[in-house]
N, C-alpha and C. Protein backbone atom coordinates (compact mmCIF):
# COMPACT_ATOMS: atom_id res chain seq x y z
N UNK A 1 159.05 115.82 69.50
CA UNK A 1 159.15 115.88 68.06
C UNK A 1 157.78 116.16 67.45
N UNK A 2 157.78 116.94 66.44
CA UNK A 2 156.29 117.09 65.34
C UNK A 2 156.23 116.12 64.52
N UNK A 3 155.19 116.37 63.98
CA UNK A 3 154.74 115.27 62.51
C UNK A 3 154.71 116.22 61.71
N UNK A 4 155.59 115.53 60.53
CA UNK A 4 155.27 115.90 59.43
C UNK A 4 154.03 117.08 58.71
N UNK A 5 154.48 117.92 58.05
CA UNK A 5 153.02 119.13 57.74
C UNK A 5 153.73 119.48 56.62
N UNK A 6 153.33 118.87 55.21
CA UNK A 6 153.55 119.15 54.45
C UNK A 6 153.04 120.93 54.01
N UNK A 7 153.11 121.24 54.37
CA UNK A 7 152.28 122.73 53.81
C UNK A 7 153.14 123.53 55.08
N UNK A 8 154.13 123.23 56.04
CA UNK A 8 155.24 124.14 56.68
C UNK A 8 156.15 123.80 55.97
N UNK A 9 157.24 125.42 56.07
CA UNK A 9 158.76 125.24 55.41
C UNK A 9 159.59 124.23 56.27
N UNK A 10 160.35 123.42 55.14
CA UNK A 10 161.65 122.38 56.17
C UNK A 10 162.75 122.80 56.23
N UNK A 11 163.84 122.92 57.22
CA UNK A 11 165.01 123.35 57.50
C UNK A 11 166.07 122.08 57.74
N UNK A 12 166.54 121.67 56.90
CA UNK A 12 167.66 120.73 57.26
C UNK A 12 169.01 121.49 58.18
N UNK A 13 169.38 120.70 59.51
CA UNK A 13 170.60 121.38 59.80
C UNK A 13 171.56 120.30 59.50
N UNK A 14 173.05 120.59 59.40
CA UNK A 14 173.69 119.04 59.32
C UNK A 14 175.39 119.92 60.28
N UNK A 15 176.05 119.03 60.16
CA UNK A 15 177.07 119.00 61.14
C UNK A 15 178.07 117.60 61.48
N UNK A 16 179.46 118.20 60.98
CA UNK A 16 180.69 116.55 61.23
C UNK A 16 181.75 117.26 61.76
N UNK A 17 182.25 115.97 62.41
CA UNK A 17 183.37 115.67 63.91
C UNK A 17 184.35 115.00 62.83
N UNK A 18 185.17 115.44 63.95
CA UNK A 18 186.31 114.12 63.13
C UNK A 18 185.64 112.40 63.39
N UNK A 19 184.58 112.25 63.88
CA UNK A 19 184.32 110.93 64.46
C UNK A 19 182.49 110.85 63.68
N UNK A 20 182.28 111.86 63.32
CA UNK A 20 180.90 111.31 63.08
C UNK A 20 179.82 112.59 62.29
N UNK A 21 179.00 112.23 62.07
CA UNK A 21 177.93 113.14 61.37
C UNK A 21 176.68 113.27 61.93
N UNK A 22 175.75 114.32 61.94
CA UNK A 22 174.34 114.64 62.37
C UNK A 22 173.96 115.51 61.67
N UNK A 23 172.59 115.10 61.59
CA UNK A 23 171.57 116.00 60.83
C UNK A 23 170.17 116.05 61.91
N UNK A 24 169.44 117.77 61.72
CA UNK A 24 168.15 117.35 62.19
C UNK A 24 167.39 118.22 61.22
N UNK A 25 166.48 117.25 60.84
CA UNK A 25 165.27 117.72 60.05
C UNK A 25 164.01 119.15 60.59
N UNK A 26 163.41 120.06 60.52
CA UNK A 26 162.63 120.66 61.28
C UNK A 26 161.68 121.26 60.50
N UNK A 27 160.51 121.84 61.14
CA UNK A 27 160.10 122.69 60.39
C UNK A 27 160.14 124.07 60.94
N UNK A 28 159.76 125.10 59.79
CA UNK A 28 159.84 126.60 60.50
C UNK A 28 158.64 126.73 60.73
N UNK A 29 158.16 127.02 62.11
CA UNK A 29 156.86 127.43 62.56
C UNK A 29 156.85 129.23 63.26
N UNK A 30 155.39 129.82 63.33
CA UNK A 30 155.80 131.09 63.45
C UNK A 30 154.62 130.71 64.82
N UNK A 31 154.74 131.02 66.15
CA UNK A 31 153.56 130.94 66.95
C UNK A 31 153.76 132.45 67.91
N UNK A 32 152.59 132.99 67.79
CA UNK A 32 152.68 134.14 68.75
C UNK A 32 153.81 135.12 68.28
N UNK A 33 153.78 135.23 66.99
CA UNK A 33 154.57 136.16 66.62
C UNK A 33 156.35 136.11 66.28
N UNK A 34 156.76 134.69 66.99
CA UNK A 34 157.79 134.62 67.33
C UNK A 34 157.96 133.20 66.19
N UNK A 35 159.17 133.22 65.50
CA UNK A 35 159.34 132.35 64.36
C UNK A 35 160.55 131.45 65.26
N UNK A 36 160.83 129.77 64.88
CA UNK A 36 161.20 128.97 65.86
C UNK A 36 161.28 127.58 64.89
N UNK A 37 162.44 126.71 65.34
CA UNK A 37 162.27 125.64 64.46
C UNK A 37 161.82 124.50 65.69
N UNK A 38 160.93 123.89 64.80
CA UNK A 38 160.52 122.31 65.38
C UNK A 38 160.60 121.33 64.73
N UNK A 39 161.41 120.54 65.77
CA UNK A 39 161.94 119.06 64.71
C UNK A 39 161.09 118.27 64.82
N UNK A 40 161.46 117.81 63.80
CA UNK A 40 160.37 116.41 63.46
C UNK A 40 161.32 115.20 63.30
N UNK A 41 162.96 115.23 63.21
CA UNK A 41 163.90 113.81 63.61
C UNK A 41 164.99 114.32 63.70
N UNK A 42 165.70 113.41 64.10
CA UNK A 42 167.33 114.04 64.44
C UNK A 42 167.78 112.29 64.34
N UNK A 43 169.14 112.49 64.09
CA UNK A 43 169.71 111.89 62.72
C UNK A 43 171.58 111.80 62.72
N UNK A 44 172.22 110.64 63.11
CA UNK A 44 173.62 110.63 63.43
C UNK A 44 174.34 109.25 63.16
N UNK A 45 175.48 109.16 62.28
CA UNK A 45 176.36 108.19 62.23
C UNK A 45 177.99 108.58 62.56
N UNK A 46 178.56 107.20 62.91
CA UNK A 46 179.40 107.13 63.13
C UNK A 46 180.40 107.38 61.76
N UNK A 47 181.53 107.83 61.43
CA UNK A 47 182.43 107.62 60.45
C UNK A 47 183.09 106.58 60.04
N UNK A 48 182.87 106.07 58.82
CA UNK A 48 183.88 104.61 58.77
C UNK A 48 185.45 105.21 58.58
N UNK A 49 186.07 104.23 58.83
CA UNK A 49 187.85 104.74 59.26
C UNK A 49 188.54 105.37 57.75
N UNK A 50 187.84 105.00 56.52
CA UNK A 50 188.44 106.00 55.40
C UNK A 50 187.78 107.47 55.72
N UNK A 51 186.40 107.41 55.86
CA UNK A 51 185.87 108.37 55.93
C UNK A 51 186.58 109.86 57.14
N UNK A 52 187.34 108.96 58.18
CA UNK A 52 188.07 109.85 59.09
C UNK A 52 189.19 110.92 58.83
N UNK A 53 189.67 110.24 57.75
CA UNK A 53 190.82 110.78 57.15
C UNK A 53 190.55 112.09 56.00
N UNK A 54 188.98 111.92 55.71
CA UNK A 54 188.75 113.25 54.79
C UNK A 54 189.59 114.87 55.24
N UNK A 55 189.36 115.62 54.35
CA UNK A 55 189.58 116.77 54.87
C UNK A 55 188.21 117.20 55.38
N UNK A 56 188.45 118.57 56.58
CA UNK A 56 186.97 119.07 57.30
C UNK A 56 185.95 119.01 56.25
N UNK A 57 185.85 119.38 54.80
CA UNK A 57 185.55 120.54 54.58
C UNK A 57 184.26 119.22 53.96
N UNK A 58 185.07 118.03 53.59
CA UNK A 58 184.79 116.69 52.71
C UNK A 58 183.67 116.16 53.98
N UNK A 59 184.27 116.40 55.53
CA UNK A 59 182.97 115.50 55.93
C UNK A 59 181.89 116.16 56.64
N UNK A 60 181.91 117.96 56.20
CA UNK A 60 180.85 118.78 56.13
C UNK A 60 179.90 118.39 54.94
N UNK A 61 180.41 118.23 54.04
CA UNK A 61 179.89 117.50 52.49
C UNK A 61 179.30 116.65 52.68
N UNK A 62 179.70 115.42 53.27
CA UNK A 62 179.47 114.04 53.51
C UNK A 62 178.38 114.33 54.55
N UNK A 63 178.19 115.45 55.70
CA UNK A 63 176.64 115.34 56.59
C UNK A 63 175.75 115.54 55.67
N UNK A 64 176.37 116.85 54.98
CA UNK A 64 175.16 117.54 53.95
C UNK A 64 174.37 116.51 53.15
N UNK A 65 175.70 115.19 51.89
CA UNK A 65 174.95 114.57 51.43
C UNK A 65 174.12 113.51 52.05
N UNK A 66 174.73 112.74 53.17
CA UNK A 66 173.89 111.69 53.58
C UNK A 66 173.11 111.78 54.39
N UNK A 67 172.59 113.24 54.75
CA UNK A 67 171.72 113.50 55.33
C UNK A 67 169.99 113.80 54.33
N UNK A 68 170.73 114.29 53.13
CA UNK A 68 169.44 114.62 52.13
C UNK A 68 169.32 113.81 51.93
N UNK A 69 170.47 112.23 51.42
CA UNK A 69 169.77 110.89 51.42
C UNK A 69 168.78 110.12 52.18
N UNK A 70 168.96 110.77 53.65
CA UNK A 70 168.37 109.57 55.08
C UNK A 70 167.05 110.44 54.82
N UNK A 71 166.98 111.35 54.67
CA UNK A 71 165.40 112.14 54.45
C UNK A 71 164.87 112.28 52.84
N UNK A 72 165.48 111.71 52.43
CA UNK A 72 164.66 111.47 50.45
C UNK A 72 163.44 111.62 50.84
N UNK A 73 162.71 111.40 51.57
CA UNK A 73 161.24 111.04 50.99
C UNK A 73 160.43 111.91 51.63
N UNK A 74 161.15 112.87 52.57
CA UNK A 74 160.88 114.22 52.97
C UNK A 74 161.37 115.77 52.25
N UNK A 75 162.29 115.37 51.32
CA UNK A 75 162.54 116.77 50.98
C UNK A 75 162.67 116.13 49.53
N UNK A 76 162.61 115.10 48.36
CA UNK A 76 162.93 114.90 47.28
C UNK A 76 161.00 115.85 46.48
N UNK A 77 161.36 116.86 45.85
CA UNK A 77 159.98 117.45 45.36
C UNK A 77 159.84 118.70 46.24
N UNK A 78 160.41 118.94 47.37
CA UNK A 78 159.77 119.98 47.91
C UNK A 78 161.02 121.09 48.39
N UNK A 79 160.75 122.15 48.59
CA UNK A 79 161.95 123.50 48.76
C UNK A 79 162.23 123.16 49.85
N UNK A 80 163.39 123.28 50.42
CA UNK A 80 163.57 123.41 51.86
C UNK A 80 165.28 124.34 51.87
N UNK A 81 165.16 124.56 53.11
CA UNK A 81 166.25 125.37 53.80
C UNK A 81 167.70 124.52 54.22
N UNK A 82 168.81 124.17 53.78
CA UNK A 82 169.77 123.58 54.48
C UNK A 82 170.63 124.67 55.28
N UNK A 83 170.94 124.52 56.65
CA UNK A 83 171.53 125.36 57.31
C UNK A 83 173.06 124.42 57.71
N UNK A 84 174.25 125.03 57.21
CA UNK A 84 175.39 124.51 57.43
C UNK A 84 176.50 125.59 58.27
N UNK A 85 177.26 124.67 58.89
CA UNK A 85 178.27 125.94 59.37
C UNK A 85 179.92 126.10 59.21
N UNK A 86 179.14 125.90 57.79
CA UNK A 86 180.51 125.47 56.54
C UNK A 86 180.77 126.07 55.75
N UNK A 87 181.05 127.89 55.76
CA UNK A 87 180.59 128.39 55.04
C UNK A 87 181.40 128.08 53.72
N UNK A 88 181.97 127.45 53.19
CA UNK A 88 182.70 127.31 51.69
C UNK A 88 181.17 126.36 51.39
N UNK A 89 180.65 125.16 51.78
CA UNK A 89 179.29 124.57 50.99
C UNK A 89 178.34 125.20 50.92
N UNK A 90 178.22 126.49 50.84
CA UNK A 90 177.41 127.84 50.59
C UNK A 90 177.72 127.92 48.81
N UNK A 91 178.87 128.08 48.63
CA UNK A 91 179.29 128.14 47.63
C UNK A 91 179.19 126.90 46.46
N UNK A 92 179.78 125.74 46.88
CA UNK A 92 179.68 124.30 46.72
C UNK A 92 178.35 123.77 46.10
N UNK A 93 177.79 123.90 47.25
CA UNK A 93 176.44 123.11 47.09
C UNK A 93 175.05 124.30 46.92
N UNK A 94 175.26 125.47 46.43
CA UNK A 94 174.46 126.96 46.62
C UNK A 94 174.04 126.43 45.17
N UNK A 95 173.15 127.82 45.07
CA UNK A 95 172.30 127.67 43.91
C UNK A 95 173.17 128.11 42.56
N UNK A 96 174.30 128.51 42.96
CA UNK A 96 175.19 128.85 41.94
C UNK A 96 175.94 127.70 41.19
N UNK A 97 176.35 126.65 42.25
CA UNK A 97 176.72 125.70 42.30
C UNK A 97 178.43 126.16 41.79
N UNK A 98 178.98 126.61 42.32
CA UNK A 98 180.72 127.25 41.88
C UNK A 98 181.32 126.29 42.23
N UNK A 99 181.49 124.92 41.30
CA UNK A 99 182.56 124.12 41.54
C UNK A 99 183.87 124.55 41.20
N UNK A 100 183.84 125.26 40.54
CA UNK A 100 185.54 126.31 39.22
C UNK A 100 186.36 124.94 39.73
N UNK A 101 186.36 123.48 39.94
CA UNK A 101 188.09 123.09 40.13
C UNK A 101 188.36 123.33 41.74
N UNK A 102 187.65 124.29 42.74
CA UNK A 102 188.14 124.46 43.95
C UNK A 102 187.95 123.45 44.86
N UNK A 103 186.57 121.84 44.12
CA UNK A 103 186.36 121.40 45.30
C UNK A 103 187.05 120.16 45.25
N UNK A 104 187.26 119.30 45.75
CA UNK A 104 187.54 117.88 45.97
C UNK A 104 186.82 116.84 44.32
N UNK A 105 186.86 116.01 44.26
CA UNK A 105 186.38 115.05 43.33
C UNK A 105 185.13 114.86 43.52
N UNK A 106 185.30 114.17 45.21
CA UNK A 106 183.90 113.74 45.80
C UNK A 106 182.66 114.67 46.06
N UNK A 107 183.19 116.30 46.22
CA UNK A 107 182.71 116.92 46.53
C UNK A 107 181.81 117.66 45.40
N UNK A 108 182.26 117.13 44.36
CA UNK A 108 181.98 117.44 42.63
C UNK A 108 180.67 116.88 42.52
N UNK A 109 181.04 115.36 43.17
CA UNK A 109 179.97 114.37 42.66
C UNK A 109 178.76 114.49 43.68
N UNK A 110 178.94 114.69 44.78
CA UNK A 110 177.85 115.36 45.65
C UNK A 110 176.79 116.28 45.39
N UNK A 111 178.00 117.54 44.81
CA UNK A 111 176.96 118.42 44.39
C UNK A 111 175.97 117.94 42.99
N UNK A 112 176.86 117.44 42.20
CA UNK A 112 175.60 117.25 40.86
C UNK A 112 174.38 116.08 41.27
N UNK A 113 175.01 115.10 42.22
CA UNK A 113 173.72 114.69 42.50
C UNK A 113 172.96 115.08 43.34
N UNK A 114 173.18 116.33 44.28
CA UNK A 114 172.67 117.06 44.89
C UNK A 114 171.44 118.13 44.11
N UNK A 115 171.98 118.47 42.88
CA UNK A 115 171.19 119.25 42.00
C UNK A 115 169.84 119.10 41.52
N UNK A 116 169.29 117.67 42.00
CA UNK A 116 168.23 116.97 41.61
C UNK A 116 167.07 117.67 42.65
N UNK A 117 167.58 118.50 44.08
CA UNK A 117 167.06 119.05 44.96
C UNK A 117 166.58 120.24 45.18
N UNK A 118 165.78 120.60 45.87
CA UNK A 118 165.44 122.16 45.31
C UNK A 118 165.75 123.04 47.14
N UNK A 119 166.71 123.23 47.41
CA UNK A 119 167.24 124.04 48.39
C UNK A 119 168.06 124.80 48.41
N UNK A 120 168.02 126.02 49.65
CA UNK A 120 168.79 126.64 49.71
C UNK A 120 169.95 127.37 50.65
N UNK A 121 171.08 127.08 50.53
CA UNK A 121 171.88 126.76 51.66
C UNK A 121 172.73 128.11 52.24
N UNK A 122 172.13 128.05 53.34
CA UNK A 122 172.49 129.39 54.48
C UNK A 122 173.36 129.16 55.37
N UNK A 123 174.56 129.88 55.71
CA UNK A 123 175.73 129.85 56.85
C UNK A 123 175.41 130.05 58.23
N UNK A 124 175.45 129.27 58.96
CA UNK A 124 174.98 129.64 60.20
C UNK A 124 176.56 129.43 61.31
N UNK A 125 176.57 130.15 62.62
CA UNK A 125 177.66 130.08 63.15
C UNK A 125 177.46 128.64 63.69
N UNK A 126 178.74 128.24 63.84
CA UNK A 126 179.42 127.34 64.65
C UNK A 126 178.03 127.00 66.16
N UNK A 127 178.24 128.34 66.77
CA UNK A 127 177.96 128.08 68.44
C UNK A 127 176.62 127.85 67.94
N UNK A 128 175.51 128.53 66.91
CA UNK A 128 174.01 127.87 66.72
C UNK A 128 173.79 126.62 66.42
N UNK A 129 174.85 125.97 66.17
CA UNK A 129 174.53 124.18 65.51
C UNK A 129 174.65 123.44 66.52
N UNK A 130 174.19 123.51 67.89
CA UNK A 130 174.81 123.07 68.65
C UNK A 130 174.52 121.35 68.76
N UNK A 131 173.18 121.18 68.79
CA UNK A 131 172.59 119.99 68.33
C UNK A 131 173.09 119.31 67.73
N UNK A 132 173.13 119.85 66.19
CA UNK A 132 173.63 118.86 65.57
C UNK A 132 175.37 118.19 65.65
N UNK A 133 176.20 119.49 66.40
CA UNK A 133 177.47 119.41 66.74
C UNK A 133 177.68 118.14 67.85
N UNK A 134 176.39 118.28 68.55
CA UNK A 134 176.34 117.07 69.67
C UNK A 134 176.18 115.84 68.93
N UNK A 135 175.16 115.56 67.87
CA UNK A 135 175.16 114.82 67.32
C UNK A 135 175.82 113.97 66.85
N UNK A 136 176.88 115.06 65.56
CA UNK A 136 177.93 113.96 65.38
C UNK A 136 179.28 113.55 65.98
N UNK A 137 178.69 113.91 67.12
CA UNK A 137 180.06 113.71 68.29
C UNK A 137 179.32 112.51 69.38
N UNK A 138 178.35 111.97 68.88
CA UNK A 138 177.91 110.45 69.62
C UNK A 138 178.47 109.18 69.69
């Protein structure tokens, strides 16, 4: 794992199971030409038994938010990258913020308190999350 360097970009990844959630924090480093993420923590809970019953889409939401929570004091003030492989919280939680009515309640309230953040959220496939896929499957 790295330390902290405030003055590199941060990349949040996040990722949920029917059983659980993970996030890993990183930064983007460029060495020898070649650009590469290095983490600096990695980051996983179990689901409580309401929480199981969400729909997918609610406990893609639920990594996203309680993952920007478990790192507040790493990304609250500063830009960073969230990489999800969810692509509807592109939309959701994007800089557009397109709630129109399409999302859930909870997923409403996520995003506006999400808005307090300054990121920007990119689709990544399935098979690249693999980490964090392991994660919340602990």
């Amino acid at each position: 794992l790295a330390h902290f360097n405030e003055n590199l970009p941060l990349v949040l990844t996040t990722d949920a199971s029917p059983v659980g959630i993970g996030a890993c924090l990183a930064h983007r480093v460029t060495e020898n030409g070649k650009t590469f993420l290095k983490p600096l923590s990695y980051a996983s809970r179990s689901l409580q038994p309401s929480e199981r019953n969400y729909a997918q889409i609610d406990r893609e939401g639920l990594a996203v938010f309680w993952a920007i929570k478990h790192y507040n004091q790493f990304l609250l003030g500063k830009s960073f990258e969230l990489h999800t492989d969810c692509s509807a919280l592109t939309r959701i939680f994007g800089s557009k913020n397109d709630l129109g009515g399409l999302a859930s309640g909870r997923l409403n309230r996520w995003a506006v308190f999400l808005m307090e953040y300054d990121f920007k959220v990119t689709h990544i496939k399935g098979s690249s999350n693999r980490v964090c896929d392991n994660l919340s499957r602990l």
